[in-house]
PDB file of N, CA and C in Angstrom:
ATOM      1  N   UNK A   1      98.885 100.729 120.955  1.00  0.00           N
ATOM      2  CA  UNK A   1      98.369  99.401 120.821  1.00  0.00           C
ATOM      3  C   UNK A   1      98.007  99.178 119.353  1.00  0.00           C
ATOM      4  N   UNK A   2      98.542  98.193 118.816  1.00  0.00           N
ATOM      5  CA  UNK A   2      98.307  97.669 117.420  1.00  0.00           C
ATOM      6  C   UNK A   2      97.014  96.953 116.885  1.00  0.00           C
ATOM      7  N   UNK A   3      96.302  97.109 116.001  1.00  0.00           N
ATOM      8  CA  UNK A   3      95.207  96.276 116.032  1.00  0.00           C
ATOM      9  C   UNK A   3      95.578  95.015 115.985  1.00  0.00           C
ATOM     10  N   UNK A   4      96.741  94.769 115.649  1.00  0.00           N
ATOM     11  CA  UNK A   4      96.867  93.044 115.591  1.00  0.00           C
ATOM     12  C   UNK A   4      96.758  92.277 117.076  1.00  0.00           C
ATOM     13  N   UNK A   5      96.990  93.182 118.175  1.00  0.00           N
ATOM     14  CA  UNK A   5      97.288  93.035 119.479  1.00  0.00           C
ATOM     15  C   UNK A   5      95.634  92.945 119.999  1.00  0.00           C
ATOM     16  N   UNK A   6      94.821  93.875 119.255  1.00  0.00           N
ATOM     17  CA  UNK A   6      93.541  94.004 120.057  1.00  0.00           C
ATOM     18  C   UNK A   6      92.675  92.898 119.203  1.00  0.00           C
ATOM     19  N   UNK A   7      93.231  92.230 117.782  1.00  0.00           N
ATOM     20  CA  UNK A   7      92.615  91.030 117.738  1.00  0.00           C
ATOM     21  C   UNK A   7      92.480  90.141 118.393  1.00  0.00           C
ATOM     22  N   UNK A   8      93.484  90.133 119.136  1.00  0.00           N
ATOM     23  CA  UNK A   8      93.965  88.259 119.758  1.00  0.00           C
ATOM     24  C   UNK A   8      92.873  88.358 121.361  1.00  0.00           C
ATOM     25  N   UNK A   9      92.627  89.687 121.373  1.00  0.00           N
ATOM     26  CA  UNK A   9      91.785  89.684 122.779  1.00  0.00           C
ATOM     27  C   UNK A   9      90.625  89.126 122.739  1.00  0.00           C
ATOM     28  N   UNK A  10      89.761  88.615 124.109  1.00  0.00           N
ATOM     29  CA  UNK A  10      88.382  88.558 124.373  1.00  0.00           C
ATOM     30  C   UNK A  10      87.579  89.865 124.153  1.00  0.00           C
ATOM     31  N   UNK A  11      86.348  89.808 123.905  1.00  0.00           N
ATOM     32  CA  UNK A  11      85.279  90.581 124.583  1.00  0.00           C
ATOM     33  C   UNK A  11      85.645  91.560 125.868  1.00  0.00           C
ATOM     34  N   UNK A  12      85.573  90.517 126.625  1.00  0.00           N
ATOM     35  CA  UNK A  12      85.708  90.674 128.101  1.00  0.00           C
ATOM     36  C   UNK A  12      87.154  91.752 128.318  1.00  0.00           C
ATOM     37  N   UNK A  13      87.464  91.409 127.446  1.00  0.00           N
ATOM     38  CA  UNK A  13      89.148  91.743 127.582  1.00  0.00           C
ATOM     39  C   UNK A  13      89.359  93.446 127.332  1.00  0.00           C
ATOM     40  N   UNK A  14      88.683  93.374 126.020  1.00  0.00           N
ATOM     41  CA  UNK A  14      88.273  94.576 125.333  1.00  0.00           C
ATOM     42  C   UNK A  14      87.753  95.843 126.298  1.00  0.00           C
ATOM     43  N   UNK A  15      86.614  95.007 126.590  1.00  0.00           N
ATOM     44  CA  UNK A  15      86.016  96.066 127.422  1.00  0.00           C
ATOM     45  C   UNK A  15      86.804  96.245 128.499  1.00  0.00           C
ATOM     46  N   UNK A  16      87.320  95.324 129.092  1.00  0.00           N
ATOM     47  CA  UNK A  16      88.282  95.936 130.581  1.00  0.00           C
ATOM     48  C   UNK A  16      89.432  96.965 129.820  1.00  0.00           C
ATOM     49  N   UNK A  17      90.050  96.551 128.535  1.00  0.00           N
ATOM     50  CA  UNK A  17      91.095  97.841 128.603  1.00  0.00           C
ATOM     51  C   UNK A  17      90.674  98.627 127.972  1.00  0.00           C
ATOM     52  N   UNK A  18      88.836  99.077 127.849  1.00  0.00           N
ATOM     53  CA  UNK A  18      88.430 100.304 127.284  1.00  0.00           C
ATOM     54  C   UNK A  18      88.456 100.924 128.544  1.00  0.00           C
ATOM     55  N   UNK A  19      87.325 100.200 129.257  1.00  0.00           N
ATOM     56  CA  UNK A  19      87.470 101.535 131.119  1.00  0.00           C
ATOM     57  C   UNK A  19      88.767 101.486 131.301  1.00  0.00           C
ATOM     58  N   UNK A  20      89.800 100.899 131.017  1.00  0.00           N
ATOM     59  CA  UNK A  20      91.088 101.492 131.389  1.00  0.00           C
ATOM     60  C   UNK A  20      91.474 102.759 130.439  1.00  0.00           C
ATOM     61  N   UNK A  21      91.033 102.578 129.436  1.00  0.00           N
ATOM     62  CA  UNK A  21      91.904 103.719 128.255  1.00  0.00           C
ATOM     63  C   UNK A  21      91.036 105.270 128.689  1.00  0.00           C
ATOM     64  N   UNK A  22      89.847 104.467 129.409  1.00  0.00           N
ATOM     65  CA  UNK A  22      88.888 105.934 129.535  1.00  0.00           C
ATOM     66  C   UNK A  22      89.597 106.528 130.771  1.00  0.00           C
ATOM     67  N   UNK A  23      89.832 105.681 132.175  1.00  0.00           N
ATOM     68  CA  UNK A  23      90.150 106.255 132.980  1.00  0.00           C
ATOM     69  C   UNK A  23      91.218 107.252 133.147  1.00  0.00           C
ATOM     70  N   UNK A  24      92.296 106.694 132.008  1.00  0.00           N
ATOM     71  CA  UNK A  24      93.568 107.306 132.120  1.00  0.00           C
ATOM     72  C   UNK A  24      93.282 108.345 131.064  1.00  0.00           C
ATOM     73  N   UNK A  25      93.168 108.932 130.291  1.00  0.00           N
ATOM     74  CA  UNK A  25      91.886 109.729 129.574  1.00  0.00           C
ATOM     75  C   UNK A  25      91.585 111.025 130.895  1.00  0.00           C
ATOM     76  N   UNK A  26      91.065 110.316 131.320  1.00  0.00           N
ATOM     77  CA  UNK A  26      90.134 111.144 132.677  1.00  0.00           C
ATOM     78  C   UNK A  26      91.207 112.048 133.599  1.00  0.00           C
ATOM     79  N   UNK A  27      92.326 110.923 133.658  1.00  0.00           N
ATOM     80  CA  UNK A  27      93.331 111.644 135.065  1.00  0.00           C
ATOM     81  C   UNK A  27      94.448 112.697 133.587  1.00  0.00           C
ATOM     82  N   UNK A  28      94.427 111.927 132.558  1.00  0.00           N
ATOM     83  CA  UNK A  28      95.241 113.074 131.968  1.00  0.00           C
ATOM     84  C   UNK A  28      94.323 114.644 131.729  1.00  0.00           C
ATOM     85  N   UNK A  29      93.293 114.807 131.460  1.00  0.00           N
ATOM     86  CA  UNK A  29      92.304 116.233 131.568  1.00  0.00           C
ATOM     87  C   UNK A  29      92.767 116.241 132.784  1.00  0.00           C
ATOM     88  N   UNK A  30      92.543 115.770 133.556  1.00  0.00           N
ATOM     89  CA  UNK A  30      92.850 116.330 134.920  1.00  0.00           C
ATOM     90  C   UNK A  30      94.237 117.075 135.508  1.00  0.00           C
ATOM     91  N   UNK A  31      95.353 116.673 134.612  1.00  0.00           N
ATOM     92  CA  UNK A  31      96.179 117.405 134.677  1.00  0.00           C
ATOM     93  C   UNK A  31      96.618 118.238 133.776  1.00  0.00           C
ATOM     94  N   UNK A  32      96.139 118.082 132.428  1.00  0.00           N
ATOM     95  CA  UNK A  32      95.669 119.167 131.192  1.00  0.00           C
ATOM     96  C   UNK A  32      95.380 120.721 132.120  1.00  0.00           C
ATOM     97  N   UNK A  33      93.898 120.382 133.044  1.00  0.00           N
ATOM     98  CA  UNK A  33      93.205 121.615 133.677  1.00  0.00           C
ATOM     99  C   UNK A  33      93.942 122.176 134.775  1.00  0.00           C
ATOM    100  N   UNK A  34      95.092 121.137 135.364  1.00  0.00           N
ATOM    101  CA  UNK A  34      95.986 122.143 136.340  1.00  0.00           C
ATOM    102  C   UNK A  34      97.431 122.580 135.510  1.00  0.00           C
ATOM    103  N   UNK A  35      97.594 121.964 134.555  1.00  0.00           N
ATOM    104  CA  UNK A  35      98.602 122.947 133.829  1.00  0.00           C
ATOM    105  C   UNK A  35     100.272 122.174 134.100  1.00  0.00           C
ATOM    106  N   UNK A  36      99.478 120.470 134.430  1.00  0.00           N
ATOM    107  CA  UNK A  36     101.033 119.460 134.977  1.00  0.00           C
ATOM    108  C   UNK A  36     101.193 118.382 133.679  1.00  0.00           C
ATOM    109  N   UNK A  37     100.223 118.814 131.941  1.00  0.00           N
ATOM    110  CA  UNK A  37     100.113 117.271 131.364  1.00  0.00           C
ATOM    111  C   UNK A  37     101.638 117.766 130.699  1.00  0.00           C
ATOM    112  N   UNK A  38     102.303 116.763 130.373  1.00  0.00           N
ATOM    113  CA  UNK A  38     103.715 117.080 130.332  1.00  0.00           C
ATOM    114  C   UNK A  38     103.522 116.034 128.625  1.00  0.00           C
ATOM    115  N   UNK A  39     102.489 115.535 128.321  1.00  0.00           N
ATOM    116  CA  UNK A  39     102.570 114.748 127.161  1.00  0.00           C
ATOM    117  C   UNK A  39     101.006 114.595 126.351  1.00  0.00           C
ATOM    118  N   UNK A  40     101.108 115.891 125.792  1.00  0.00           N
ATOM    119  CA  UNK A  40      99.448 115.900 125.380  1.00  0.00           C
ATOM    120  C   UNK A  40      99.456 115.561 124.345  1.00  0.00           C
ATOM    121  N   UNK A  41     100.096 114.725 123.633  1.00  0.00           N
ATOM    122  CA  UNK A  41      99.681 113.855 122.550  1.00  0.00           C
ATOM    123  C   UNK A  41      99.079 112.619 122.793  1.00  0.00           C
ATOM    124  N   UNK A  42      99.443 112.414 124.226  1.00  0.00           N
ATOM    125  CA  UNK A  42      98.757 110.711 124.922  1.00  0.00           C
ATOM    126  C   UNK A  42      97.444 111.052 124.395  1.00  0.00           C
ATOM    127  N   UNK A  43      96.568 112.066 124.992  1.00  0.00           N
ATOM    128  CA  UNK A  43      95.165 112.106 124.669  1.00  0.00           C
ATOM    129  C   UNK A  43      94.669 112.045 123.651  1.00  0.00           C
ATOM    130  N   UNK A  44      95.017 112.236 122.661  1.00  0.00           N
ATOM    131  CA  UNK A  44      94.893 111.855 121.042  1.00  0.00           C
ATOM    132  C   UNK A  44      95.105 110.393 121.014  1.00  0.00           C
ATOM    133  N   UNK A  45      96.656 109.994 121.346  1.00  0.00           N
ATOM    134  CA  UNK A  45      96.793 108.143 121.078  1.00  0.00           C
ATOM    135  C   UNK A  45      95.721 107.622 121.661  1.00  0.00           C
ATOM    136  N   UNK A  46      95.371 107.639 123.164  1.00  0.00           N
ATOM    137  CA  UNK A  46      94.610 106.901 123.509  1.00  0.00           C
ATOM    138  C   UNK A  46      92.972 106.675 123.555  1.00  0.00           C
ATOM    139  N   UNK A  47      92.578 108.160 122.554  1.00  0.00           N
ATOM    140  CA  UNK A  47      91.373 108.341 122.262  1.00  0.00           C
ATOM    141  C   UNK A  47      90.856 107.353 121.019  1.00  0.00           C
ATOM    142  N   UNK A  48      92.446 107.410 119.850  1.00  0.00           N
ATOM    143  CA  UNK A  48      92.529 106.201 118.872  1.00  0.00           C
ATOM    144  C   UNK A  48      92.708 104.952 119.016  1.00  0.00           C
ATOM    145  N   UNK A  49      92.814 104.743 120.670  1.00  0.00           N
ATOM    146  CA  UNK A  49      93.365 103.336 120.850  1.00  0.00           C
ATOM    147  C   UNK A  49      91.398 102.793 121.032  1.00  0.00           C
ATOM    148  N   UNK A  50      90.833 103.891 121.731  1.00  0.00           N
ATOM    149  CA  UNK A  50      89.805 103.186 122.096  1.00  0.00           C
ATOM    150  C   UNK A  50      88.198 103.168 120.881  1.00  0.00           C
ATOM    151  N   UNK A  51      88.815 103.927 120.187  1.00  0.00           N
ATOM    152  CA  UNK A  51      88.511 103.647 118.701  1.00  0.00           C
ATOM    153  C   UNK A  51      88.787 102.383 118.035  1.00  0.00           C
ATOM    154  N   UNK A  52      89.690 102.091 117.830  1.00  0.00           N
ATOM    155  CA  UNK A  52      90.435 100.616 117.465  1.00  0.00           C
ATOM    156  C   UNK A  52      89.741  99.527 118.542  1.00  0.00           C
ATOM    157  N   UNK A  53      89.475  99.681 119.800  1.00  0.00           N
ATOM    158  CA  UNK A  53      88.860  98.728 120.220  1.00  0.00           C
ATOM    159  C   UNK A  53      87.480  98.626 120.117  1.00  0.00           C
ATOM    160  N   UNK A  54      86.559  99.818 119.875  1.00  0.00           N
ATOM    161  CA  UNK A  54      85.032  99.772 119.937  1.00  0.00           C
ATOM    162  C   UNK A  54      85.124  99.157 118.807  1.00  0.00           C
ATOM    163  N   UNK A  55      85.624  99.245 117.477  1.00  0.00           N
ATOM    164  CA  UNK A  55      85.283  98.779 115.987  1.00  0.00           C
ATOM    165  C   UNK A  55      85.893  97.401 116.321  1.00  0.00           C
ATOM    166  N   UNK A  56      86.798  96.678 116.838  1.00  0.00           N
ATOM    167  CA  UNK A  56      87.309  95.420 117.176  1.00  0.00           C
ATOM    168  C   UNK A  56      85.764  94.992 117.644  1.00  0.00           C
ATOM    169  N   UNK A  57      85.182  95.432 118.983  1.00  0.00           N
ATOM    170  CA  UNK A  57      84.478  94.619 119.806  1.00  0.00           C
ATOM    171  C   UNK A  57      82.735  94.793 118.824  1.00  0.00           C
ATOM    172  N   UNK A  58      82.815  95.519 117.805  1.00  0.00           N
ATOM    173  CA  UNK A  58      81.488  95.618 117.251  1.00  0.00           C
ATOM    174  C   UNK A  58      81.481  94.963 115.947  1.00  0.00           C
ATOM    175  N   UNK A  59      82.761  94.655 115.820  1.00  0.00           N
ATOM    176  CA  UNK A  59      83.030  93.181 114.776  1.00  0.00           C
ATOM    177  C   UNK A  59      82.511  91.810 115.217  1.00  0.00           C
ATOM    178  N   UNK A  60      83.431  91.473 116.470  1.00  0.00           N
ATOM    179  CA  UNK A  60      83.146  91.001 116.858  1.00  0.00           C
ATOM    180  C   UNK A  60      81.580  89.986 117.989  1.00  0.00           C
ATOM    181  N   UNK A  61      81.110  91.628 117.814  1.00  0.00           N
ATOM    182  CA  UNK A  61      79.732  91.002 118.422  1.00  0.00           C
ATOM    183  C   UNK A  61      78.440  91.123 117.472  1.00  0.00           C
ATOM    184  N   UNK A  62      78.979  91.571 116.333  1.00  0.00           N
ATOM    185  CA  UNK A  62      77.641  91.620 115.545  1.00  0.00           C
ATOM    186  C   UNK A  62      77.461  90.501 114.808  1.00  0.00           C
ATOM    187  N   UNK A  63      76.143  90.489 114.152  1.00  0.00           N
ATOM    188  CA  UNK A  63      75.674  88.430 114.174  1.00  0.00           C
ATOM    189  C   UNK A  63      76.301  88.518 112.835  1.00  0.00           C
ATOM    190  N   UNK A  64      76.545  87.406 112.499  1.00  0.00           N
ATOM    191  CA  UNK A  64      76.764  87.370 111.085  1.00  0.00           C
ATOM    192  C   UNK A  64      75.420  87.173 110.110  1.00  0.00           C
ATOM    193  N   UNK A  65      76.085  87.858 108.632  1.00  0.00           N
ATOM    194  CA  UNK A  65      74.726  88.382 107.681  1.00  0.00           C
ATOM    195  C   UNK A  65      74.216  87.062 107.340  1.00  0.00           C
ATOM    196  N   UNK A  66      72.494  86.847 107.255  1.00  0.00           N
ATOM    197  CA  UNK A  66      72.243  85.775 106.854  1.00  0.00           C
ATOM    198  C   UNK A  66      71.966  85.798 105.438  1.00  0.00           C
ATOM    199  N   UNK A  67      72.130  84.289 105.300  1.00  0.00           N
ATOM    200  CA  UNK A  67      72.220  84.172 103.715  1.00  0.00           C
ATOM    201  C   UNK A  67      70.787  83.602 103.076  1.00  0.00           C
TER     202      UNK A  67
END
């Protein structure tokens, strides 16, 4: 996911495809620990994807500086 892609999102939006990036996160360890992850670089991408979105959504929600 591109940051240009996670600009154009909501809030709302954000946060729904963070619990998504976490969940899938979750089921890949899960097959990391039985010895079936067949693509363990996902867990790296999608650890950066949800990086890219916390700094998106903490742009976005912090007040602007007063003058």
């Amino acid at each position: 996911m591109k940051i240009a892609e996670i600009n154009e999102l909501t809030a709302k939006e954000l946060l729904a495809r963070k619990r998504e990036l976490r969940e899938e996160i979750f089921n890949l360890r899960i097959q990391q620990q039985s010895g079936q992850l067949e693509k363990p670089h996902m867990l790296h991408a999608l650890r950066r994807n949800i990086a890219r979105i916390e700094t998106v959504l903490s742009r976005k929600t912090a007040t602007p500086p007063a003058k």
